[in-house]
C-alpha atoms as a PDB file:
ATOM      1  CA  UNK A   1       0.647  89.202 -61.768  1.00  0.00           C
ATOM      2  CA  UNK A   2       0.119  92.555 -62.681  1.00  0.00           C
ATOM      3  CA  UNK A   3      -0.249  95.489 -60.616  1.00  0.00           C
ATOM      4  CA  UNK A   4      -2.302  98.741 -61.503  1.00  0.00           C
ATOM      5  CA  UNK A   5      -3.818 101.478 -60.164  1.00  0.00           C
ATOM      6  CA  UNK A   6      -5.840 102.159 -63.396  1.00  0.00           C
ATOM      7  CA  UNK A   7      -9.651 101.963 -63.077  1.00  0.00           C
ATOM      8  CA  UNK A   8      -9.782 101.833 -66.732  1.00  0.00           C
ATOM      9  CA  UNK A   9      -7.032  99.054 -66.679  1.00  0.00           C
ATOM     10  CA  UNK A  10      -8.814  97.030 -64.579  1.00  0.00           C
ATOM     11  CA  UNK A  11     -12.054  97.427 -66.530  1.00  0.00           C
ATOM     12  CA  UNK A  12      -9.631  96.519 -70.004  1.00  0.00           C
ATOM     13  CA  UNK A  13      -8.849  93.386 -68.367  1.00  0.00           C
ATOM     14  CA  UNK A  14     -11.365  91.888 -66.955  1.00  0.00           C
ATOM     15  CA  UNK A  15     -13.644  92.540 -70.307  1.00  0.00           C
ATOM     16  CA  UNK A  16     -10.664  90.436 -71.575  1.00  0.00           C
ATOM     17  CA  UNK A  17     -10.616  87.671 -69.443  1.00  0.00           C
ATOM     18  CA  UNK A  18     -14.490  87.314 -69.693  1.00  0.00           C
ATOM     19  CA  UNK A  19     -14.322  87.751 -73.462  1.00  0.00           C
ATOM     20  CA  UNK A  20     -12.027  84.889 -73.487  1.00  0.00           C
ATOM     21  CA  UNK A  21     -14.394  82.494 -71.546  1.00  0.00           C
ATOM     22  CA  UNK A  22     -13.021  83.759 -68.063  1.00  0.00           C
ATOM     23  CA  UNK A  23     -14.719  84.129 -65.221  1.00  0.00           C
ATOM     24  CA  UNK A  24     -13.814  86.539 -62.850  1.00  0.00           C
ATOM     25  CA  UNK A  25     -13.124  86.253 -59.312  1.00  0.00           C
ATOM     26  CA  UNK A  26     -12.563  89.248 -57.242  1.00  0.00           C
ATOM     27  CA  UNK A  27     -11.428  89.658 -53.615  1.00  0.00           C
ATOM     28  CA  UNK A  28     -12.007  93.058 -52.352  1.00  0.00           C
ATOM     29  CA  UNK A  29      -9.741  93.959 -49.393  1.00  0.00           C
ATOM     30  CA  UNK A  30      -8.227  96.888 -48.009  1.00  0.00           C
ATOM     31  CA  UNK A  31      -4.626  95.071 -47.243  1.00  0.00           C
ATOM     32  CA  UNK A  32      -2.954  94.007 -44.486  1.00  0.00           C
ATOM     33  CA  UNK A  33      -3.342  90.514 -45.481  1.00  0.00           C
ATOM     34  CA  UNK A  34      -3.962  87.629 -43.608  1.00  0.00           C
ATOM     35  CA  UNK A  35      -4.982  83.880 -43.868  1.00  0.00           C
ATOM     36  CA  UNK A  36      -8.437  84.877 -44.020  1.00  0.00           C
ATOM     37  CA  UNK A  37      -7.340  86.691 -47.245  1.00  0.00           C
ATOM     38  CA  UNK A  38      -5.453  83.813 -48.568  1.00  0.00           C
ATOM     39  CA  UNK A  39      -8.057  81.454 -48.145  1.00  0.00           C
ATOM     40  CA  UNK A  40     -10.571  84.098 -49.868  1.00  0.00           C
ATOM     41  CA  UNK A  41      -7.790  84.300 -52.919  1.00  0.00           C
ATOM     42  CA  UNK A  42      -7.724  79.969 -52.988  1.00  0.00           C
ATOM     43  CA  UNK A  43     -11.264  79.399 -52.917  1.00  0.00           C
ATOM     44  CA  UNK A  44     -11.325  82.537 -56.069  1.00  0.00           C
ATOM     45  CA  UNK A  45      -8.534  80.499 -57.759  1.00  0.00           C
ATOM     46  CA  UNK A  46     -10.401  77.447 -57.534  1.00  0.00           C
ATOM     47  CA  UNK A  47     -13.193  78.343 -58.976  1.00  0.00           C
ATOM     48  CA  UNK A  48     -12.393  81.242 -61.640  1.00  0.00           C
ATOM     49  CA  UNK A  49     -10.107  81.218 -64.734  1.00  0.00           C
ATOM     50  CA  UNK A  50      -8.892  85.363 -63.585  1.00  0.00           C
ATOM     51  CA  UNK A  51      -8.411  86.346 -60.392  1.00  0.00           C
ATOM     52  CA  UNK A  52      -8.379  90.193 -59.697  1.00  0.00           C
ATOM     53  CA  UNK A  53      -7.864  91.558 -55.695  1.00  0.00           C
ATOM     54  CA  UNK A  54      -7.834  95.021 -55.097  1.00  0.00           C
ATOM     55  CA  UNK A  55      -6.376  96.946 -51.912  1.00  0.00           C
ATOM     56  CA  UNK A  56      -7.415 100.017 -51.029  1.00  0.00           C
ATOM     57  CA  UNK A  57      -7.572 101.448 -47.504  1.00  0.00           C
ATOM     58  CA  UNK A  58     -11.262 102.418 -48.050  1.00  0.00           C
ATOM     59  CA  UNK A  59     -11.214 106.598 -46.182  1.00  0.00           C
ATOM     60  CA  UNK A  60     -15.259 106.523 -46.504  1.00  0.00           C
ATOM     61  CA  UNK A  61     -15.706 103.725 -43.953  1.00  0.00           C
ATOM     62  CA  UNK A  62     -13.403 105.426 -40.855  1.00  0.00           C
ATOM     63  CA  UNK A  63     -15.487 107.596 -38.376  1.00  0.00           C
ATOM     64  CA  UNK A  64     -12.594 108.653 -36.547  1.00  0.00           C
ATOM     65  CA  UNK A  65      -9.171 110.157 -38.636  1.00  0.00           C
ATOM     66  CA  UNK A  66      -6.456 108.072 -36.200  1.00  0.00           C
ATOM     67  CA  UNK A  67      -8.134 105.065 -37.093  1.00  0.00           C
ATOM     68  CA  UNK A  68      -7.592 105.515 -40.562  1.00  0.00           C
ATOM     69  CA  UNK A  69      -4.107 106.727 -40.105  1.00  0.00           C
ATOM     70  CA  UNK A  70      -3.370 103.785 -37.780  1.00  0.00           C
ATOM     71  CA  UNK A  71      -5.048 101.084 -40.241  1.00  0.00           C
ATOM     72  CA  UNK A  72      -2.030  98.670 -41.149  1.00  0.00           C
ATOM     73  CA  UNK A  73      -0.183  99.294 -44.893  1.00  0.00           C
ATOM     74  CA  UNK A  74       1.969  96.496 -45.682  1.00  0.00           C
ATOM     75  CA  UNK A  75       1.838  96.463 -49.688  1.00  0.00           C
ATOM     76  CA  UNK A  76       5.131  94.813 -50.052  1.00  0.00           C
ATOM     77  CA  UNK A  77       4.212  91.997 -47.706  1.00  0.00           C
ATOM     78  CA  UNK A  78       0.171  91.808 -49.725  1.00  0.00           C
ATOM     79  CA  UNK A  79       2.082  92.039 -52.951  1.00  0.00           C
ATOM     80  CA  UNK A  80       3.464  88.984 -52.273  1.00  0.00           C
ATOM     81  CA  UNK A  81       1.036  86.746 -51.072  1.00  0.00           C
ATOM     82  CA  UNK A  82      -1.223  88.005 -53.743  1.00  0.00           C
ATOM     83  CA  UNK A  83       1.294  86.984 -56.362  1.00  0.00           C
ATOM     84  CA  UNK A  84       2.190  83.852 -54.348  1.00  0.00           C
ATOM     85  CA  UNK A  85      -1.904  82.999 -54.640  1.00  0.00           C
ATOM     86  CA  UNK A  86      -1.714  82.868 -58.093  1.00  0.00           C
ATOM     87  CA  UNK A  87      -4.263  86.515 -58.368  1.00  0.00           C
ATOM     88  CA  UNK A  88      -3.900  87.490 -62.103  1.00  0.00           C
ATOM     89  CA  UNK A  89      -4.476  91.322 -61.555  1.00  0.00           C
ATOM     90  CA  UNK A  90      -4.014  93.866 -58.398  1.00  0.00           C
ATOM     91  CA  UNK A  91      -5.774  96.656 -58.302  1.00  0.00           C
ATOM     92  CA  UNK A  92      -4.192  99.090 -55.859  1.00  0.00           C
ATOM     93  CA  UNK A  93      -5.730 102.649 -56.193  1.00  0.00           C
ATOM     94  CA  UNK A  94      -4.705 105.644 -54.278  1.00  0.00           C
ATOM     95  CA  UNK A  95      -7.522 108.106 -53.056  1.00  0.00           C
ATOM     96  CA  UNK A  96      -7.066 109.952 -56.528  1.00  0.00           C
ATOM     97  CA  UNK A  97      -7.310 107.146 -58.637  1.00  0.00           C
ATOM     98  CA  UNK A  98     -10.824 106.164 -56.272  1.00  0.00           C
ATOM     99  CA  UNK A  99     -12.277 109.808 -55.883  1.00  0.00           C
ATOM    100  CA  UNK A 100     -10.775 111.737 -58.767  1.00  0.00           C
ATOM    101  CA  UNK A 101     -13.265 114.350 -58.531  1.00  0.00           C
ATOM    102  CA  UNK A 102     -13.184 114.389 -54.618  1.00  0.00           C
ATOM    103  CA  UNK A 103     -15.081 112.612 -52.047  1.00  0.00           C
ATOM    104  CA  UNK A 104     -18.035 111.123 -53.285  1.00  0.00           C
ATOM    105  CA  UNK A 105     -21.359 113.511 -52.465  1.00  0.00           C
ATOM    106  CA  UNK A 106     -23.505 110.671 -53.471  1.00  0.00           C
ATOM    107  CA  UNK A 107     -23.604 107.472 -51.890  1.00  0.00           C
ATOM    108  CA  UNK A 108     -25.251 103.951 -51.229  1.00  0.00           C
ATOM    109  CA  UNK A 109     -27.846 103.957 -47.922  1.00  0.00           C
ATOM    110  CA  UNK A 110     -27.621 100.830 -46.507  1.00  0.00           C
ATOM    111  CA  UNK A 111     -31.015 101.043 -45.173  1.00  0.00           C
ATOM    112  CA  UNK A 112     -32.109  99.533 -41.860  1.00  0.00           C
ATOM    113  CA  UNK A 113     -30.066  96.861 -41.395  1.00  0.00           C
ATOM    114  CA  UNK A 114     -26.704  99.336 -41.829  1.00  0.00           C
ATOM    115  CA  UNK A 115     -27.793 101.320 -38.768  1.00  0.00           C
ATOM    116  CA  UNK A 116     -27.828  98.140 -36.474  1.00  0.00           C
ATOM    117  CA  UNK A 117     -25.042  96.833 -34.369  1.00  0.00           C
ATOM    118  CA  UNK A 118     -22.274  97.880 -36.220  1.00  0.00           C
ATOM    119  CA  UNK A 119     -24.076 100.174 -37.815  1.00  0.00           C
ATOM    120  CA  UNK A 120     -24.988 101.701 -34.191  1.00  0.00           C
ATOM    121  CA  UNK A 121     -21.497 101.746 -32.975  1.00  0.00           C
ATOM    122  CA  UNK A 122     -19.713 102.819 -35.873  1.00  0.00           C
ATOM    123  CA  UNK A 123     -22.770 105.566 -37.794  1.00  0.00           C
ATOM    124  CA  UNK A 124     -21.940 105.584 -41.561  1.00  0.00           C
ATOM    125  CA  UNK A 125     -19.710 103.179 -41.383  1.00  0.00           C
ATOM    126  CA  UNK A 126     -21.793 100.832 -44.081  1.00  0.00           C
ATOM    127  CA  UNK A 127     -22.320 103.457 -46.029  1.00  0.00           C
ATOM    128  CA  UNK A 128     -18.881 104.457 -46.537  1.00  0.00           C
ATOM    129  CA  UNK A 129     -17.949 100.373 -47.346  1.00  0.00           C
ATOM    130  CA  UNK A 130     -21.097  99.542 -49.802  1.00  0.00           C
ATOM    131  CA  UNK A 131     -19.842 102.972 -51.607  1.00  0.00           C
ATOM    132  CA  UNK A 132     -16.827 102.096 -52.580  1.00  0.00           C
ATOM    133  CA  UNK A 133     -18.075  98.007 -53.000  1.00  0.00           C
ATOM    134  CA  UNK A 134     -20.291  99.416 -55.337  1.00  0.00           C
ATOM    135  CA  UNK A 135     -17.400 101.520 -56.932  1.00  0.00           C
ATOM    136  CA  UNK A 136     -15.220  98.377 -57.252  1.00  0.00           C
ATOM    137  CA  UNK A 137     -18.152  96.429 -58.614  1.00  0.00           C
ATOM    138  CA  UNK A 138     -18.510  98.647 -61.194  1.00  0.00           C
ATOM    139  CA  UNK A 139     -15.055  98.836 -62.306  1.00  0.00           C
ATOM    140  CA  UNK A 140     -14.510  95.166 -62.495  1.00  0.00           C
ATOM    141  CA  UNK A 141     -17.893  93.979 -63.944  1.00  0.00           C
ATOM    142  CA  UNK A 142     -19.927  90.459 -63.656  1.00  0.00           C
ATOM    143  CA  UNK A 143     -18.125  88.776 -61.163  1.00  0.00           C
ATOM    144  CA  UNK A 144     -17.804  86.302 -58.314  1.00  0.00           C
ATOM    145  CA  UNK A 145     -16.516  88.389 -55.429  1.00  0.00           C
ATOM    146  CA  UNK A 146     -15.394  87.041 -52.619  1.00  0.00           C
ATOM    147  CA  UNK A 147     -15.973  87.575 -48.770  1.00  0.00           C
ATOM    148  CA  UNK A 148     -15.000  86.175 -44.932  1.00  0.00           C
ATOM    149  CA  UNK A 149     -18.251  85.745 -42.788  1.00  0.00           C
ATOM    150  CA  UNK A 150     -16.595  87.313 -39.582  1.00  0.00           C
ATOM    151  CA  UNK A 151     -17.960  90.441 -41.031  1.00  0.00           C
ATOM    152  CA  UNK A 152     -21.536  88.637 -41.511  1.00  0.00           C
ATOM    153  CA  UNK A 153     -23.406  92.132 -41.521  1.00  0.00           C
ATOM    154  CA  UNK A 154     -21.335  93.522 -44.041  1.00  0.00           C
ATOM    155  CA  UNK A 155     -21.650  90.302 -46.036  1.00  0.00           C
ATOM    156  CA  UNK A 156     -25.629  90.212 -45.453  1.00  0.00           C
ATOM    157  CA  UNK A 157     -25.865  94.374 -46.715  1.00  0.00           C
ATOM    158  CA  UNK A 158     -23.526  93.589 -49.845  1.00  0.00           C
ATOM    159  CA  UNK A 159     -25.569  90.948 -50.683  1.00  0.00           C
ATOM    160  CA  UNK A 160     -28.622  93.063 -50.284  1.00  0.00           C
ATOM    161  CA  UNK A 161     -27.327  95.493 -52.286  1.00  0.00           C
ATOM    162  CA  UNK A 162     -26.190  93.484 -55.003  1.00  0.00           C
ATOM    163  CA  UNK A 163     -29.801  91.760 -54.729  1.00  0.00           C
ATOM    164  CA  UNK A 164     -31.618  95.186 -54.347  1.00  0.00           C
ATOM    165  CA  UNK A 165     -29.883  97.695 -57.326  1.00  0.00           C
ATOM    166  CA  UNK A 166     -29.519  94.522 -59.398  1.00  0.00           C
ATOM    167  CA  UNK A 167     -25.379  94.163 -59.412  1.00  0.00           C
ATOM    168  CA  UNK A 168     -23.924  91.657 -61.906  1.00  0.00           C
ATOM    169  CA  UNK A 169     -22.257  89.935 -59.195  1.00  0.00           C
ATOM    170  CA  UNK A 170     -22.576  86.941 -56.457  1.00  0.00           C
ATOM    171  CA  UNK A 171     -21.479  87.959 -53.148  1.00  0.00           C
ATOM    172  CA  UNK A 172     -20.172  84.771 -51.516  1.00  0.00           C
ATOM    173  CA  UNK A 173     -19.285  83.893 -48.039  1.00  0.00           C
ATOM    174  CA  UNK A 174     -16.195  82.197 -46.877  1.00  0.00           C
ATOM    175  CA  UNK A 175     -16.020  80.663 -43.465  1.00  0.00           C
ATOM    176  CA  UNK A 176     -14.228  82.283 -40.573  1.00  0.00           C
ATOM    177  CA  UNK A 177     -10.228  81.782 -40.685  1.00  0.00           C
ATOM    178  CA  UNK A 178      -9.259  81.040 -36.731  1.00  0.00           C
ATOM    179  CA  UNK A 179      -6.031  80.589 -35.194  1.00  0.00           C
ATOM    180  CA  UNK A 180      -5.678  77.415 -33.147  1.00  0.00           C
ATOM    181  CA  UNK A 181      -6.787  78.618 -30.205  1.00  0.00           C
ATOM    182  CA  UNK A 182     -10.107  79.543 -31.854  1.00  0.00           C
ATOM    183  CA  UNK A 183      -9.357  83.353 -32.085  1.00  0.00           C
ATOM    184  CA  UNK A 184     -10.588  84.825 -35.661  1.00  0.00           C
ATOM    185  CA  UNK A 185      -8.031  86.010 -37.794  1.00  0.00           C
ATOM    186  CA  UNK A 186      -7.475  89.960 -38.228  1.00  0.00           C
ATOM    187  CA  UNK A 187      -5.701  92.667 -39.440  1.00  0.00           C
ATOM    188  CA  UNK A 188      -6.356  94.204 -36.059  1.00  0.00           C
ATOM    189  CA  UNK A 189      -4.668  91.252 -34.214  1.00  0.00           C
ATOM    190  CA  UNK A 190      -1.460  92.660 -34.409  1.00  0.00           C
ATOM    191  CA  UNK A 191      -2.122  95.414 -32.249  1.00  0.00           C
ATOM    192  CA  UNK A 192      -2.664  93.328 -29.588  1.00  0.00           C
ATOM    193  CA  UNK A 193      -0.090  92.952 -26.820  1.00  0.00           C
ATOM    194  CA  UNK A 194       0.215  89.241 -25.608  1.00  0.00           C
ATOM    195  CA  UNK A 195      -2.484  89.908 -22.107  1.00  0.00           C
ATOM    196  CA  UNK A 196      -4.440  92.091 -24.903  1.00  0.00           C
ATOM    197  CA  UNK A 197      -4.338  88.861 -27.429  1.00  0.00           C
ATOM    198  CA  UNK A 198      -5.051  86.470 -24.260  1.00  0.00           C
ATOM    199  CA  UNK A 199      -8.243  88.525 -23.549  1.00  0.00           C
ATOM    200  CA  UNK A 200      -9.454  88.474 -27.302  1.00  0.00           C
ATOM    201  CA  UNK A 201      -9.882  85.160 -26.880  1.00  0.00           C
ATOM    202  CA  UNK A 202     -12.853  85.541 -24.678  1.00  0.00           C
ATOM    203  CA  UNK A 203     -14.757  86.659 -27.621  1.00  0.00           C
ATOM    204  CA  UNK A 204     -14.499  83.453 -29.426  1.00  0.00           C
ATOM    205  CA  UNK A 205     -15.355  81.534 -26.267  1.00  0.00           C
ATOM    206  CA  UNK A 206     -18.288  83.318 -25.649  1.00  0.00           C
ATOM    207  CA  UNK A 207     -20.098  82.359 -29.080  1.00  0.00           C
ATOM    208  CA  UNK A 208     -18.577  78.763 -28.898  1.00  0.00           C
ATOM    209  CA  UNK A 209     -20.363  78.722 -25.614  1.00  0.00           C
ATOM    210  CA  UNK A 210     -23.882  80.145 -27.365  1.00  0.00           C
ATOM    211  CA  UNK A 211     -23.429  77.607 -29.697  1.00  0.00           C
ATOM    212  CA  UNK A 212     -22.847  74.666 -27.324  1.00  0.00           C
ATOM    213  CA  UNK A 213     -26.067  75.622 -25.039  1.00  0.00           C
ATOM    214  CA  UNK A 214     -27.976  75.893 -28.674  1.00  0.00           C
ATOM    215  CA  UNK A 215     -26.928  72.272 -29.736  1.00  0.00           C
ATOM    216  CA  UNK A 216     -28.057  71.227 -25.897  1.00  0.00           C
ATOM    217  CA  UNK A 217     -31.584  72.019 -25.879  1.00  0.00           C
ATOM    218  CA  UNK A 218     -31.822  76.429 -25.312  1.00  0.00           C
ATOM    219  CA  UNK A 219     -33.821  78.040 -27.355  1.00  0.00           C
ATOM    220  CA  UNK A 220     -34.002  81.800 -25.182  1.00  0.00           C
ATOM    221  CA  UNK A 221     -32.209  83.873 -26.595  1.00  0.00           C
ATOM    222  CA  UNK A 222     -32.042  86.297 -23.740  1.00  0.00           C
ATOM    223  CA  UNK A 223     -30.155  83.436 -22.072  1.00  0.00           C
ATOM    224  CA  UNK A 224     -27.377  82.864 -24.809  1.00  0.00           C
ATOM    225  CA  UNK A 225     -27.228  86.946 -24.894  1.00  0.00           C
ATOM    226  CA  UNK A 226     -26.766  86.868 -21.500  1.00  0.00           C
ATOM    227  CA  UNK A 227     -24.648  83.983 -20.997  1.00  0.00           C
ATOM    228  CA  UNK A 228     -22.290  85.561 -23.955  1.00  0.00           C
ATOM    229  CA  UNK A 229     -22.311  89.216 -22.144  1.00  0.00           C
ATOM    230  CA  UNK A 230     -20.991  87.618 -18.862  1.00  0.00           C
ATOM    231  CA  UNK A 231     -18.444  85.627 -20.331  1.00  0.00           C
ATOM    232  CA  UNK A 232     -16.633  88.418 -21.832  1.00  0.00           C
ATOM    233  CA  UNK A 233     -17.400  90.765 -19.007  1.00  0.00           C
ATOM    234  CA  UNK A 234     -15.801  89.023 -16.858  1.00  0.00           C
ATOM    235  CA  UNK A 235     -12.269  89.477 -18.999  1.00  0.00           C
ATOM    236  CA  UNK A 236     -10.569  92.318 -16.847  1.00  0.00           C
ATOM    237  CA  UNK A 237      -9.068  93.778 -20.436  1.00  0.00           C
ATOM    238  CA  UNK A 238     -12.315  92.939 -22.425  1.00  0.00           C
ATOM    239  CA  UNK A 239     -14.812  96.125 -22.565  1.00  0.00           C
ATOM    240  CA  UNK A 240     -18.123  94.841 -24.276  1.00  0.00           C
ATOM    241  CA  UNK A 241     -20.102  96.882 -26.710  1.00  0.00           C
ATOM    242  CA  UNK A 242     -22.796  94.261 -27.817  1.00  0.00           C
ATOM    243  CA  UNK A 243     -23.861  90.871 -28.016  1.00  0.00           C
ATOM    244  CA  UNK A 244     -26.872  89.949 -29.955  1.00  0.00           C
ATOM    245  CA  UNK A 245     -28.529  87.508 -32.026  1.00  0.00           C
ATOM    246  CA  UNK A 246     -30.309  88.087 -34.658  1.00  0.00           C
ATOM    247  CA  UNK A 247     -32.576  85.879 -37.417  1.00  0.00           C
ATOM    248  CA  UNK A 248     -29.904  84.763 -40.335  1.00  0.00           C
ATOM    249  CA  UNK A 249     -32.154  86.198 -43.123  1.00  0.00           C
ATOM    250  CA  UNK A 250     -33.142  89.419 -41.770  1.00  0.00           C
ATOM    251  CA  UNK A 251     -31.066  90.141 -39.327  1.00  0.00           C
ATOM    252  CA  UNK A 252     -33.699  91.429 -36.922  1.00  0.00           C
ATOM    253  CA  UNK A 253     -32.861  90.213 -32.916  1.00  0.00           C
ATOM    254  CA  UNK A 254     -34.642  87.140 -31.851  1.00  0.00           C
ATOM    255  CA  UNK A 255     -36.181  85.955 -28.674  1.00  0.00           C
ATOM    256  CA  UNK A 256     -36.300  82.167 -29.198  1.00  0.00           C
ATOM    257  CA  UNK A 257     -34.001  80.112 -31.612  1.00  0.00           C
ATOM    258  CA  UNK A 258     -36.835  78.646 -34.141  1.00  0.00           C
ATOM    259  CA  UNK A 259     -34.834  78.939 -37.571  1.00  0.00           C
ATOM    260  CA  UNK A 260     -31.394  79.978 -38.909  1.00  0.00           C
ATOM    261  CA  UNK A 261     -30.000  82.409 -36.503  1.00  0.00           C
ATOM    262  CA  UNK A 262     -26.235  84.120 -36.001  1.00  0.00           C
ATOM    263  CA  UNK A 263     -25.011  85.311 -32.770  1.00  0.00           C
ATOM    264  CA  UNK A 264     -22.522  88.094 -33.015  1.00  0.00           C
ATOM    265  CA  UNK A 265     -19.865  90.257 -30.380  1.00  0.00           C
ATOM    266  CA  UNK A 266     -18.064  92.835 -30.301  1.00  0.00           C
ATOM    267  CA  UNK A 267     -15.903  94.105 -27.367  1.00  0.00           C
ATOM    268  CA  UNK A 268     -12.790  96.702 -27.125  1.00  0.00           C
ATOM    269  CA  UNK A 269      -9.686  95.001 -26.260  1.00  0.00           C
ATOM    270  CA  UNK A 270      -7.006  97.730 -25.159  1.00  0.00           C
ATOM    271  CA  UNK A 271      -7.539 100.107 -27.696  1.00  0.00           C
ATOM    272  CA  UNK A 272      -8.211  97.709 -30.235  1.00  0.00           C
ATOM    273  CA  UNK A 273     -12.448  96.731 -31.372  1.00  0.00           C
ATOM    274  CA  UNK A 274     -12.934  93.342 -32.755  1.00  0.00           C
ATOM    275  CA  UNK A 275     -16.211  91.432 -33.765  1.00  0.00           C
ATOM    276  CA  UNK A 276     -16.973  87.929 -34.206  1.00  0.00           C
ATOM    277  CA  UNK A 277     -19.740  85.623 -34.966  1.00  0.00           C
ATOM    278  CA  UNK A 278     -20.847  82.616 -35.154  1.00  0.00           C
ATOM    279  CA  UNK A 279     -24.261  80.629 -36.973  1.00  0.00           C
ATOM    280  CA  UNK A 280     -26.725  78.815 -35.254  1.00  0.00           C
ATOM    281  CA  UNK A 281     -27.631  76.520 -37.743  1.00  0.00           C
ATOM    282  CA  UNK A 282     -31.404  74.628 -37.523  1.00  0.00           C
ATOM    283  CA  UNK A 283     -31.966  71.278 -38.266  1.00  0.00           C
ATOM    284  CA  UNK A 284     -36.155  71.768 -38.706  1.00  0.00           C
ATOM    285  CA  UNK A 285     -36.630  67.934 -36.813  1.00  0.00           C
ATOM    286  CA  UNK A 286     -33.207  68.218 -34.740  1.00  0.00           C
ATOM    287  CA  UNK A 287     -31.706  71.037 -31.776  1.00  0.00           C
ATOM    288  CA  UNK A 288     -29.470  73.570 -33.498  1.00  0.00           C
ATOM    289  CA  UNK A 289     -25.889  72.693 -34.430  1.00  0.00           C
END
């Protein structure tokens, strides 16, 4: 595997690979790797003759300084299960080698879907991470790039962007990675003392509960929102921010389940935020999934 944290590099070598009949799969991530990560690196390797991951602790998308300074950086560690994955080439940039004239003064608006949910609690948050997508994009060329769905409203704006300003890319979505007890896998996790990691798991019960009263006959969703907001309000450690659902394709909230549909959470656990999700997926003739 080799490491670089030459844009031009990168650009050399995947022109290579793609000149020699290659495609490219690409795994943006900004380290602190987990088994979500690995399983986006497998399904790349299955599918694409060069694998390229890049890790860059992304300062654009951080509203607040300490949580940039306390975001996880375990390169030795991601070096490894990179190389252990079988990725070809990792791209590991410092802020110079991203921003060598300075922070960017121009940058991607993710329109109205970036300034909902997360977009609400965390402002320019979106536009800091399609930025620097879009950088990464660039630098690595036509692609398959590779995503987890726990961030579904990131996944849905890349998508739209790559849709929208025409990208050479395919965004695709890789399911949810969850430990056994059903919590989602994340770099954030290990911040979370053992009542703390107890209490996270109060997220995940939540949506499994939305998506048990969908597959038994409810179709309010005012009922799963509220069913969802009392669940994890009633978790002493558990401090909600939202719960919604929203209408899979464009992402507007939803009063009745009629069609694809995603309910999502968020909630501060300690000092730690997490989000999960989970679809609602319509038969047409059948209840929901």
């Amino acid at each position: 595997m080799e490491v670089t944290g030459s844009a031009a590099r990168v650009r050399d070598a995947c022109d290579a690979a793609r000149s020699g009949g290659a495609t490219v799969g690409f795994v943006p991530t900004m380290g602190a790797l987990h088994a979500g990560h690995r399983a986006l690196l497998d399904r790349a390797r299955s599918e694409c003759g060069f694998v390229a991951m890049s890790i860059f602790v992304n300062p654009l998308q951080f509203g607040e300084a300490r949580d940039l300074a306390a975001y996880p950086r375990t390169f030795e560690a991601d070096h490894g299960v990179a190389e252990r994955a079988g990725c070809d080439l990792l791209f590991a940039p410092d802020g110079a080698d991203m921003f060598p004239n300075g922070r960017p003064e121009v940058t991607v608006d993710p329109g109205p879907i970036g300034g909902r949910l997360e977009g609400a609690s965390r402002p320019d948050h979106f536009r800091g991470v399609l930025s620097v997508v879009a950088q990464l994009f660039h630098l690595v060329g036509p692609c398959r790039a590779y995503f987890g769905e726990k961030d579904a409203q990131q996944l849905a704006l890349i998508r739209r962007m790559v849709h929208d300003l025409d990208v050479p890319a395919e965004a695709i979505g890789c399911p949810t990675v969850r430990d056994p007890d059903g919590l989602a896998v994340s770099s954030r996790n290990v911040r979370l003392s053992n009542p703390e990691r107890a209490a996270a798991l109060s997220l995940s019960r939540a949506l499994a509960a939305a998506a048990n009263a969908v597959g038994q006959g409810e179709r309010s969703a005012d009922v799963l929102r509220a069913e969802m907001a009392r669940r994890i309000g009633a978790e002493p450690l558990a401090r909600l921010d939202y719960v919604a659902v929203v209408d899979e394709r464009t992402w507007e909230e939803v009063t009745e389940i009629g069609g694809p549909a995603r309910a999502l959470v968020a909630a501060r656990v300690g000092d730690v935020r997490l989000i999960d999700n989970v679809a609602l997926v319509w038969d047409g003739d059948q209840a929901a999934r």
